[in-house]
Protein backbone atom coordinates (compact mmCIF):
# COMPACT_ATOMS: atom_id res chain seq x y z
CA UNK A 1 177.03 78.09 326.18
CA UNK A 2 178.55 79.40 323.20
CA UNK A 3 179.56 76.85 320.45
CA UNK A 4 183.34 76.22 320.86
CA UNK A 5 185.05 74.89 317.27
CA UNK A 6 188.66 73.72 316.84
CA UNK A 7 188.95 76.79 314.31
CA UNK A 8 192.18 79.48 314.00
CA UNK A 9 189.68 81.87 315.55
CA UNK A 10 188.76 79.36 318.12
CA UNK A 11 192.29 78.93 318.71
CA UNK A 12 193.43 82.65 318.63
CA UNK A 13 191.06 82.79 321.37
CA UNK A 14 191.49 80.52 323.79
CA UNK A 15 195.57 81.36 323.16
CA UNK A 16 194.69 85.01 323.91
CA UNK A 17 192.43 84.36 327.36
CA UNK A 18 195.59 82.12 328.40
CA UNK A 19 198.00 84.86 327.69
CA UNK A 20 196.31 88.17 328.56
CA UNK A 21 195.12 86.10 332.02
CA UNK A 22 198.51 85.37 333.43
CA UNK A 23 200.73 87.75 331.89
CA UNK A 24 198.47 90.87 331.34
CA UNK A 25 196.81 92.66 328.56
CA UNK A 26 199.25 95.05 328.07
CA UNK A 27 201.94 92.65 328.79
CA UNK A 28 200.99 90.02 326.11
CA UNK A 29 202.87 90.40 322.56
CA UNK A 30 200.57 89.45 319.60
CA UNK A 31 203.38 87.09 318.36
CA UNK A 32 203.04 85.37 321.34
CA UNK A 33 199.55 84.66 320.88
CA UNK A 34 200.04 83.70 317.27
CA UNK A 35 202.43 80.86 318.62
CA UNK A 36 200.86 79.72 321.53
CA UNK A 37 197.72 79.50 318.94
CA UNK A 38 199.88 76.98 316.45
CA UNK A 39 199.69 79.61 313.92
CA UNK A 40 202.74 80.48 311.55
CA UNK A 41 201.49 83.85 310.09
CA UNK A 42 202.18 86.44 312.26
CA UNK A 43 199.18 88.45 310.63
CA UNK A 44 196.59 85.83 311.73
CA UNK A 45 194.89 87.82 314.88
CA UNK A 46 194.63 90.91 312.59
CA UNK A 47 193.03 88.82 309.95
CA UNK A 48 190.61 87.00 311.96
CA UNK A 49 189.81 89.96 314.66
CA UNK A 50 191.51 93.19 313.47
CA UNK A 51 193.62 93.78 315.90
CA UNK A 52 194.56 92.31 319.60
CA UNK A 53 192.08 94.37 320.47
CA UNK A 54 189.52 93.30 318.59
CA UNK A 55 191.30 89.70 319.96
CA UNK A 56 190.27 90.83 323.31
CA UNK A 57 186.98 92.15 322.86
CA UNK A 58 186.07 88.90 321.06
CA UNK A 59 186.64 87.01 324.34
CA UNK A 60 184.80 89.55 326.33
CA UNK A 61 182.23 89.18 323.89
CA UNK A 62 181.81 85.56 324.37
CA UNK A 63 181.86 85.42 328.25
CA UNK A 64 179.36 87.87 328.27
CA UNK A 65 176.95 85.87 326.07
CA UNK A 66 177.93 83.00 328.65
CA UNK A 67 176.73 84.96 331.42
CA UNK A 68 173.50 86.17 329.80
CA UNK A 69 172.86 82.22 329.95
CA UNK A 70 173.16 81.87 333.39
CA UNK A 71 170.91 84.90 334.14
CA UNK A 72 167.73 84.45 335.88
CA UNK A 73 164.15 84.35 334.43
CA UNK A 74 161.78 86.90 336.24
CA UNK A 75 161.53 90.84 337.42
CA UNK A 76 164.63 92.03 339.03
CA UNK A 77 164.90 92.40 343.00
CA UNK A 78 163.94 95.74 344.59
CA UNK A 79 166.89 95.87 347.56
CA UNK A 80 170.20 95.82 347.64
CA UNK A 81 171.43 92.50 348.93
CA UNK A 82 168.77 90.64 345.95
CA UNK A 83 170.53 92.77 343.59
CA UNK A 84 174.15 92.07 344.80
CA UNK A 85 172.95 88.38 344.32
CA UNK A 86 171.91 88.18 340.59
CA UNK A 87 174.72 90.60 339.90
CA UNK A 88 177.72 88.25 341.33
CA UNK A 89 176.06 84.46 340.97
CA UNK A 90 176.32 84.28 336.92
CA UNK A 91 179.19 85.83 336.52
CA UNK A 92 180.68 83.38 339.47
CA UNK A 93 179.50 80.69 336.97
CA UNK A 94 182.84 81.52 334.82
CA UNK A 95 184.83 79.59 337.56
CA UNK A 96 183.55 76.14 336.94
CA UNK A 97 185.39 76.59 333.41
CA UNK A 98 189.27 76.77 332.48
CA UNK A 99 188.59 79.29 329.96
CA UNK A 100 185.98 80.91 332.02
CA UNK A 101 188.52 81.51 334.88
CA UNK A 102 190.95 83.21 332.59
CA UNK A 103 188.29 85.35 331.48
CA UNK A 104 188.24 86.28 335.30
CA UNK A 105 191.77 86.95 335.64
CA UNK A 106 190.99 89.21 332.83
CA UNK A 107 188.32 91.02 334.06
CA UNK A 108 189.89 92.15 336.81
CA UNK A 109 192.69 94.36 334.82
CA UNK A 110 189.76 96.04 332.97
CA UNK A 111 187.49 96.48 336.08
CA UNK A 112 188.39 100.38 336.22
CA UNK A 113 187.57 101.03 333.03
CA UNK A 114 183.88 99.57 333.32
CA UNK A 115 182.40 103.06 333.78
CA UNK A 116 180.09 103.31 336.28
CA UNK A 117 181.75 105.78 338.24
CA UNK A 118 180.76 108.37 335.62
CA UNK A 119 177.40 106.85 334.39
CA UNK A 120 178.97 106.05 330.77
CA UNK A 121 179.09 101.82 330.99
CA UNK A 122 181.65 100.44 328.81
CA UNK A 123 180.54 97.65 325.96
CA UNK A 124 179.17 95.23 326.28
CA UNK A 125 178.51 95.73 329.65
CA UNK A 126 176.29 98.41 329.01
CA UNK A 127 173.78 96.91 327.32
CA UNK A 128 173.91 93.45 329.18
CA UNK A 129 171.48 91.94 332.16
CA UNK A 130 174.80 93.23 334.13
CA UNK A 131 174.40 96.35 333.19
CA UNK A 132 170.58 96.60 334.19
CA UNK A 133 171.23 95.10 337.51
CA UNK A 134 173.76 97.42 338.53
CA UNK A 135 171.43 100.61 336.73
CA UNK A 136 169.04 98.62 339.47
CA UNK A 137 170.88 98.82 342.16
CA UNK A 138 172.10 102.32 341.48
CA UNK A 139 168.35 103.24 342.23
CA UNK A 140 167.84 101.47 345.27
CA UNK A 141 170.87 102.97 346.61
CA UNK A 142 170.17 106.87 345.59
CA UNK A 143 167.21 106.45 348.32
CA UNK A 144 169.75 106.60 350.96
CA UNK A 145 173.02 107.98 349.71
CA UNK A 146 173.75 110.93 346.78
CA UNK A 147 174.48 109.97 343.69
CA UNK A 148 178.49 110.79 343.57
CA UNK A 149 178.55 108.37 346.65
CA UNK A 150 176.48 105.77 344.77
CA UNK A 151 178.60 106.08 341.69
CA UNK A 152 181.97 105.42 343.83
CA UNK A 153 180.01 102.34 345.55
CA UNK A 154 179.35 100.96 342.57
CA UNK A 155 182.90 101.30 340.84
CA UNK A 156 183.77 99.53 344.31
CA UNK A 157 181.92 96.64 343.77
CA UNK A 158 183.13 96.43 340.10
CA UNK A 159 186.42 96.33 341.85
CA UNK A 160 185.46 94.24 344.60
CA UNK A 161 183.92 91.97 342.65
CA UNK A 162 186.59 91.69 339.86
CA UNK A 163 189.47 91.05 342.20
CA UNK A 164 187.93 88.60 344.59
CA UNK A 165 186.63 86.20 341.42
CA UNK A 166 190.00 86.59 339.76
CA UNK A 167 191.93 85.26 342.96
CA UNK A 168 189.49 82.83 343.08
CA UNK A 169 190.25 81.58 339.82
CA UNK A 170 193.73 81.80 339.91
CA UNK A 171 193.54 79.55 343.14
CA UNK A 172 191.32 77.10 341.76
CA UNK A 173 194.36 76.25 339.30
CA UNK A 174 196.98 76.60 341.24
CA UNK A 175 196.07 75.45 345.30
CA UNK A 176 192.26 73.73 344.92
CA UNK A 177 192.97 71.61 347.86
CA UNK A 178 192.24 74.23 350.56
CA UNK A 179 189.21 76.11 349.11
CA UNK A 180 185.78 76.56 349.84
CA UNK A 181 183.18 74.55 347.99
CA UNK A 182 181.73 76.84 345.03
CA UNK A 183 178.25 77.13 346.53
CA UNK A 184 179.97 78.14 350.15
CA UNK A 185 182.09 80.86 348.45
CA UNK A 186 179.44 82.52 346.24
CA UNK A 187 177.22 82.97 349.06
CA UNK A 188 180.12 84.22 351.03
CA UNK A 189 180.68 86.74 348.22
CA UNK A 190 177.69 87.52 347.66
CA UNK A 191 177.00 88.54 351.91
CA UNK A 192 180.24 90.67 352.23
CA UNK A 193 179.55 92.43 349.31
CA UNK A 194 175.80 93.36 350.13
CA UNK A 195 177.03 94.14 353.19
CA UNK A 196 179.80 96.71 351.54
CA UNK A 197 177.59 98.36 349.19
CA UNK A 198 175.16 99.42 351.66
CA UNK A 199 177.13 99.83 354.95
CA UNK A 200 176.04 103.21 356.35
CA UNK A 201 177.77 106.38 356.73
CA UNK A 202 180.12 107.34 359.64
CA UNK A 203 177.91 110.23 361.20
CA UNK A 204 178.13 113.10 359.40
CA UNK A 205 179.64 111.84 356.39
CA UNK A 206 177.79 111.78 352.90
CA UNK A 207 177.58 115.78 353.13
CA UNK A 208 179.40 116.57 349.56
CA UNK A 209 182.88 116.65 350.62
């Protein structure tokens, strides 16, 4: 886990995941991050990140590096369900953390922009244990389907993926009392979406259309 300090950066931060979580990226004013931060200069995400987008890529940053933590030790799986598994379980991790669940909310306005679809990853994804799983899976799936398909599949799971965790999250705050336990729902998640990412073709499909 990352080292979390009580500094202007620290707070610009956790303002900004609070913000861009519940009222959007694009909806999220950096003057309304500078107060919600206990800032006075209006200038203070520009001088500590950039710009909010530099804000924003900052968190991502972080989470990310949170992630890698969680990752496990050994080769990667060779099928598609093992692969499904070490792709969803660390970043499921965020959950158990307020400021990992906003990063979850966030993650699910940027899923289609991750890339996959056309083989050109966004950072840091790209060059994260993420990105080698689904590179991973990718290959184990282009031994039954053609790669266009494979590509879609993929940016379905991003999407899949991205919208189930952020509900998640946003439940966990707001109606805990009638949710699965953690363990039950990440192996839940993880079993429908294996089960999506390789459910076979309707016959005749897959032909290029």
């Amino acid at each position: 886990m990352a080292d979390r300090s009580g500094s202007t950066s620290e707070k610009l931060l956790t303002a900004g995941e609070r913000l861009f979580a519940r009222h959007g990226i694009d909806g999220t004013l950096t003057r309304q991050i500078v107060a919600a931060a206990g800032q006075g200069n209006d200038s203070a995400v520009n001088y500590h990140f950039g710009s909010r987008h530099g804000l924003l890529q900052a968190i991502i940053a972080r989470h990310m590096a949170d992630i890698e933590d969680r990752q496990p030790h050994g080769p990667l799986p060779r099928d598609a369900d093992g692969l499904v598994d070490v792709i969803v379980r660390p970043v499921s991790g965020e959950l158990r953390s307020p400021s990992g669940r906003d990063f979850l909310r966030i993650t699910a306005q940027l899923a289609g922009h991750s890339g996959v679809a056309t083989r050109r990853m966004a950072q840091p994804l790209r060059h994260s244990s993420v990105g080698a799983q689904l590179d991973a899976l990718a290959d184990v799936l282009l031994r039954e389907l053609p790669e266009p398909m494979v590509r879609e599949r993929l940016a379905m799971l991003i999407g899949m993926l991205t919208a189930v965790l952020s509900d998640r999250a946003r439940r966990i705050d707001e109606e805990p009392a009638v949710l699965l336990a953690h363990e039950d729902f990440v192996d839940t998640a993880v079993a429908m979406l294996a089960a999506a990412v390789r459910a076979p073709l309707r016959p005749g499909g897959g032909a290029g259309r």
